[in-house]
N, C-alpha and C. Protein backbone atom coordinates (compact mmCIF):
# COMPACT_ATOMS: atom_id res chain seq x y z
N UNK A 1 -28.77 -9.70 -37.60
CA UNK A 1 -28.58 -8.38 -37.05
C UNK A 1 -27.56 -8.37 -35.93
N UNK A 2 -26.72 -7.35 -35.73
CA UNK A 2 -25.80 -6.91 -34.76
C UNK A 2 -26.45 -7.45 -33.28
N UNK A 3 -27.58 -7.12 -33.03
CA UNK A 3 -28.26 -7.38 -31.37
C UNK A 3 -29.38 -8.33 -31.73
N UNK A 4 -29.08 -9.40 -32.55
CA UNK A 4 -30.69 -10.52 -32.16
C UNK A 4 -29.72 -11.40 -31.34
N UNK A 5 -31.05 -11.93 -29.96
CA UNK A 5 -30.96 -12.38 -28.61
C UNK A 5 -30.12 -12.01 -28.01
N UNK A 6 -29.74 -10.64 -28.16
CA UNK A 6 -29.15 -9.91 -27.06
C UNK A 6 -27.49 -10.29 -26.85
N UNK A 7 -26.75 -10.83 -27.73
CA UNK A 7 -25.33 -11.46 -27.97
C UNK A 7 -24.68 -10.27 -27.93
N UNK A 8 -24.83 -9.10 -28.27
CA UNK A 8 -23.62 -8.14 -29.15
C UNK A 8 -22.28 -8.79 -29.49
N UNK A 9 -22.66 -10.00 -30.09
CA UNK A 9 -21.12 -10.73 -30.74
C UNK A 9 -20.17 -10.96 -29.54
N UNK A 10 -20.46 -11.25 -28.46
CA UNK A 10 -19.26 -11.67 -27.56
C UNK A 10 -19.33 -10.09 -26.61
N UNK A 11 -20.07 -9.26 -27.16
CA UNK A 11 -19.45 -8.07 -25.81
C UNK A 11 -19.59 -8.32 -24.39
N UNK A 12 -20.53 -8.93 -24.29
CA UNK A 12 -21.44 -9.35 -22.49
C UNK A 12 -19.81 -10.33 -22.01
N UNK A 13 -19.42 -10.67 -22.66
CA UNK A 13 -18.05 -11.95 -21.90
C UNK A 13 -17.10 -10.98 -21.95
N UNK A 14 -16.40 -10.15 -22.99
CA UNK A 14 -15.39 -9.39 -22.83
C UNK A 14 -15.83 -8.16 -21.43
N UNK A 15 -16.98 -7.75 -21.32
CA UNK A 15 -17.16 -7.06 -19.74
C UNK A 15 -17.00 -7.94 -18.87
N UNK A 16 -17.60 -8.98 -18.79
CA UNK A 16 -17.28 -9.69 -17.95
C UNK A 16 -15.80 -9.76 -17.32
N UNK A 17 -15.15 -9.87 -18.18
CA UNK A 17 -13.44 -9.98 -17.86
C UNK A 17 -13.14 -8.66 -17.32
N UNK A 18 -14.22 -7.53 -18.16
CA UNK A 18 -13.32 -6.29 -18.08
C UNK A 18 -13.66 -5.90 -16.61
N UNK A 19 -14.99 -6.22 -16.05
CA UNK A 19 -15.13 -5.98 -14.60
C UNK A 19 -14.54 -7.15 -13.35
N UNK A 20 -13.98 -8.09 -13.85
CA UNK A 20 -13.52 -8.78 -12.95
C UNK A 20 -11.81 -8.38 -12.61
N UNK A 21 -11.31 -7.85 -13.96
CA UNK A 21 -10.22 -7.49 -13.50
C UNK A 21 -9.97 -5.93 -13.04
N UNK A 22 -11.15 -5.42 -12.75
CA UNK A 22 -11.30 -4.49 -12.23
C UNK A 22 -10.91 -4.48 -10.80
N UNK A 23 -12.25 -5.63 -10.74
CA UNK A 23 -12.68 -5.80 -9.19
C UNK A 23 -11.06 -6.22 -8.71
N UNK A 24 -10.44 -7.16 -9.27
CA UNK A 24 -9.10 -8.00 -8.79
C UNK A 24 -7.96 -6.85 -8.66
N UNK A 25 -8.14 -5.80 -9.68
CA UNK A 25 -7.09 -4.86 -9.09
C UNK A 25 -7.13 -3.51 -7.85
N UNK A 26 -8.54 -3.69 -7.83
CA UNK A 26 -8.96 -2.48 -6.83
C UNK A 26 -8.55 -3.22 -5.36
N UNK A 27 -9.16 -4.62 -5.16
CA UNK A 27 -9.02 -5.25 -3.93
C UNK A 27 -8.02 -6.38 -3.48
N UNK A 28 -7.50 -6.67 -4.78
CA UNK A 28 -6.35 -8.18 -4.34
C UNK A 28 -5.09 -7.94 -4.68
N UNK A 29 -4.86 -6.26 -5.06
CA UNK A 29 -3.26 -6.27 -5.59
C UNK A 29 -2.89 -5.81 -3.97
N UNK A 30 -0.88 -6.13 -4.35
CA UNK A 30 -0.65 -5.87 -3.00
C UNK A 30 -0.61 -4.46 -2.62
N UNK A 31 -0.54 -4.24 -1.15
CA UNK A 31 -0.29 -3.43 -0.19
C UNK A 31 1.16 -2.62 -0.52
N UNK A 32 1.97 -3.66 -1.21
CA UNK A 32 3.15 -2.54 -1.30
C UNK A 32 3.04 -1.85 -2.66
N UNK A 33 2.58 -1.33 -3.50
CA UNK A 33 2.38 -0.84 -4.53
C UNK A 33 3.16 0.53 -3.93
N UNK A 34 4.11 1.26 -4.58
CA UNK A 34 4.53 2.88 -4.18
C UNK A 34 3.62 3.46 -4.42
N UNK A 35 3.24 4.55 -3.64
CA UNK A 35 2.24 5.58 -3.22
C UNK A 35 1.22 5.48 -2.69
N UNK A 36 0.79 3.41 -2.80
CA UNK A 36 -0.51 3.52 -2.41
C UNK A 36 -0.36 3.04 -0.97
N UNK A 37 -1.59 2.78 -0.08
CA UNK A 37 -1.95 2.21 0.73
C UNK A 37 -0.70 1.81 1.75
N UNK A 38 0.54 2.84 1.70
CA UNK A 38 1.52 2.24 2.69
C UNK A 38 1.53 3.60 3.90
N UNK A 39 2.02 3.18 4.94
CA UNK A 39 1.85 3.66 6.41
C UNK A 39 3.32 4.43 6.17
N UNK A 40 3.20 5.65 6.99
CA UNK A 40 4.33 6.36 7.08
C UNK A 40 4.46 5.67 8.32
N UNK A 41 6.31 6.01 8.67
CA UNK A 41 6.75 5.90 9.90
C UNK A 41 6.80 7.09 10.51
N UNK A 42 6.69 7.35 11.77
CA UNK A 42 7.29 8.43 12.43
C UNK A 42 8.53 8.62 12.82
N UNK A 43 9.14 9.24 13.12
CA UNK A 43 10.37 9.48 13.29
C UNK A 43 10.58 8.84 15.01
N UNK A 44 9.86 8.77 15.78
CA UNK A 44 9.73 7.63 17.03
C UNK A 44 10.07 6.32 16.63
N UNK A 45 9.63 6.39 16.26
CA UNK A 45 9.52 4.88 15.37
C UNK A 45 10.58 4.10 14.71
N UNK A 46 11.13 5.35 13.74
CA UNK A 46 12.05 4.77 12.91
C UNK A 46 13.26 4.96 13.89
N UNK A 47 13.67 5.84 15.27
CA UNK A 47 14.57 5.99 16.06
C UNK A 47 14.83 4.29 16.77
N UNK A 48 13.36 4.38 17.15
CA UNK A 48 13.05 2.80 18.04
C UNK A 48 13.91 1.60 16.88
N UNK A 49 13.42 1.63 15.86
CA UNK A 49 13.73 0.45 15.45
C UNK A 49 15.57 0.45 14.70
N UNK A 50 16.14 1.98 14.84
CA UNK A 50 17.48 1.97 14.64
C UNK A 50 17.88 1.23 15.55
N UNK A 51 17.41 1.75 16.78
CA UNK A 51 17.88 1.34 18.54
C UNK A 51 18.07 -0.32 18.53
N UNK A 52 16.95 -0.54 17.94
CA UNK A 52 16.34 -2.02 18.37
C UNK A 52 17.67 -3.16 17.38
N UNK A 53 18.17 -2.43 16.56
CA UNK A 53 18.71 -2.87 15.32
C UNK A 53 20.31 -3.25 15.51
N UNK A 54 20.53 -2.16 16.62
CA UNK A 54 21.84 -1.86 16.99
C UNK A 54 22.66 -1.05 16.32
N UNK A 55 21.90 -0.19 15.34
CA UNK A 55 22.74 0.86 14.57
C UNK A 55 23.08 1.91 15.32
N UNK A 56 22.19 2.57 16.55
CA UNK A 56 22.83 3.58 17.52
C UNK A 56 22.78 3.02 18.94
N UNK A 57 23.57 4.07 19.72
CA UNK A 57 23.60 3.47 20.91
C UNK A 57 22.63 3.95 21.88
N UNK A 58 22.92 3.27 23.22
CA UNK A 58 21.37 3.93 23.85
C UNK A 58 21.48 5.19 24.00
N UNK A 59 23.22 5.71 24.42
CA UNK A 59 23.43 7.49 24.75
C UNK A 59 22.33 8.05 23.70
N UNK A 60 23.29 7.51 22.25
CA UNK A 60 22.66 8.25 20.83
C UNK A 60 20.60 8.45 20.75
N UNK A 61 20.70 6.66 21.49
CA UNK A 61 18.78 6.61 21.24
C UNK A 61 18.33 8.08 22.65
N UNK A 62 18.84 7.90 23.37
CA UNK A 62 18.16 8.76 24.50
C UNK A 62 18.53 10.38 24.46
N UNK A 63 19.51 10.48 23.30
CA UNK A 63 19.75 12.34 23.43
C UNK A 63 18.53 12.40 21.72
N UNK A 64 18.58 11.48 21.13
CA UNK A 64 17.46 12.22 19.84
C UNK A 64 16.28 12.22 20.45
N UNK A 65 15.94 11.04 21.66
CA UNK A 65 14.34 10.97 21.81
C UNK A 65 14.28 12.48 22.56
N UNK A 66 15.02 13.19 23.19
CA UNK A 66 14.68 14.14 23.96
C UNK A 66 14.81 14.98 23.10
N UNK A 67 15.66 15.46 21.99
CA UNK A 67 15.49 15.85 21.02
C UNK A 67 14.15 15.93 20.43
N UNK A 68 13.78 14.67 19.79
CA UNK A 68 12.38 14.64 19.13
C UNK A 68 11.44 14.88 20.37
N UNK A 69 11.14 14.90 21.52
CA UNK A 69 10.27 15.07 22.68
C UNK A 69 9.95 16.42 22.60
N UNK A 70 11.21 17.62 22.38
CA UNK A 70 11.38 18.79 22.51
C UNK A 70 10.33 19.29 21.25
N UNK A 71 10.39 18.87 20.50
CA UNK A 71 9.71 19.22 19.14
C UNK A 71 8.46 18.81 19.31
């Protein structure tokens, strides 16, 4: 029969897999996946780290922060 001692032919091992790679993609994939689980920057932030970078100058960093301050 289909279910004597409870085998269903291998189904109990194929869940097995099917909930482990469950579990492995809900909690061990990465952080950078697009859309998921990533942090916006603020616009503070992303000014600071132009600054920090040397892409603008301090005039440039200190007229947007008062800029962005104003807002």
């Amino acid at each position: 029969m289909l279910y004597e001692n409870y085998n269903f032919w291998g189904m109990h091992l194929v869940w097995w897999f099917a909930w482990g790679f469950l579990l492995f993609w809900i909690f061990l994939t990465p952080y950078n996946i697009p859309g998921q689980r990533t942090k916006n920057e603020s616009p503070l932030e992303i000014l600071k780290r132009r600054f920090a970078s040397g892409q603008i100058t301090q005039d440039q960093y200190l007229e947007y922060k008062s800029t962005l301050d104003k807002n």
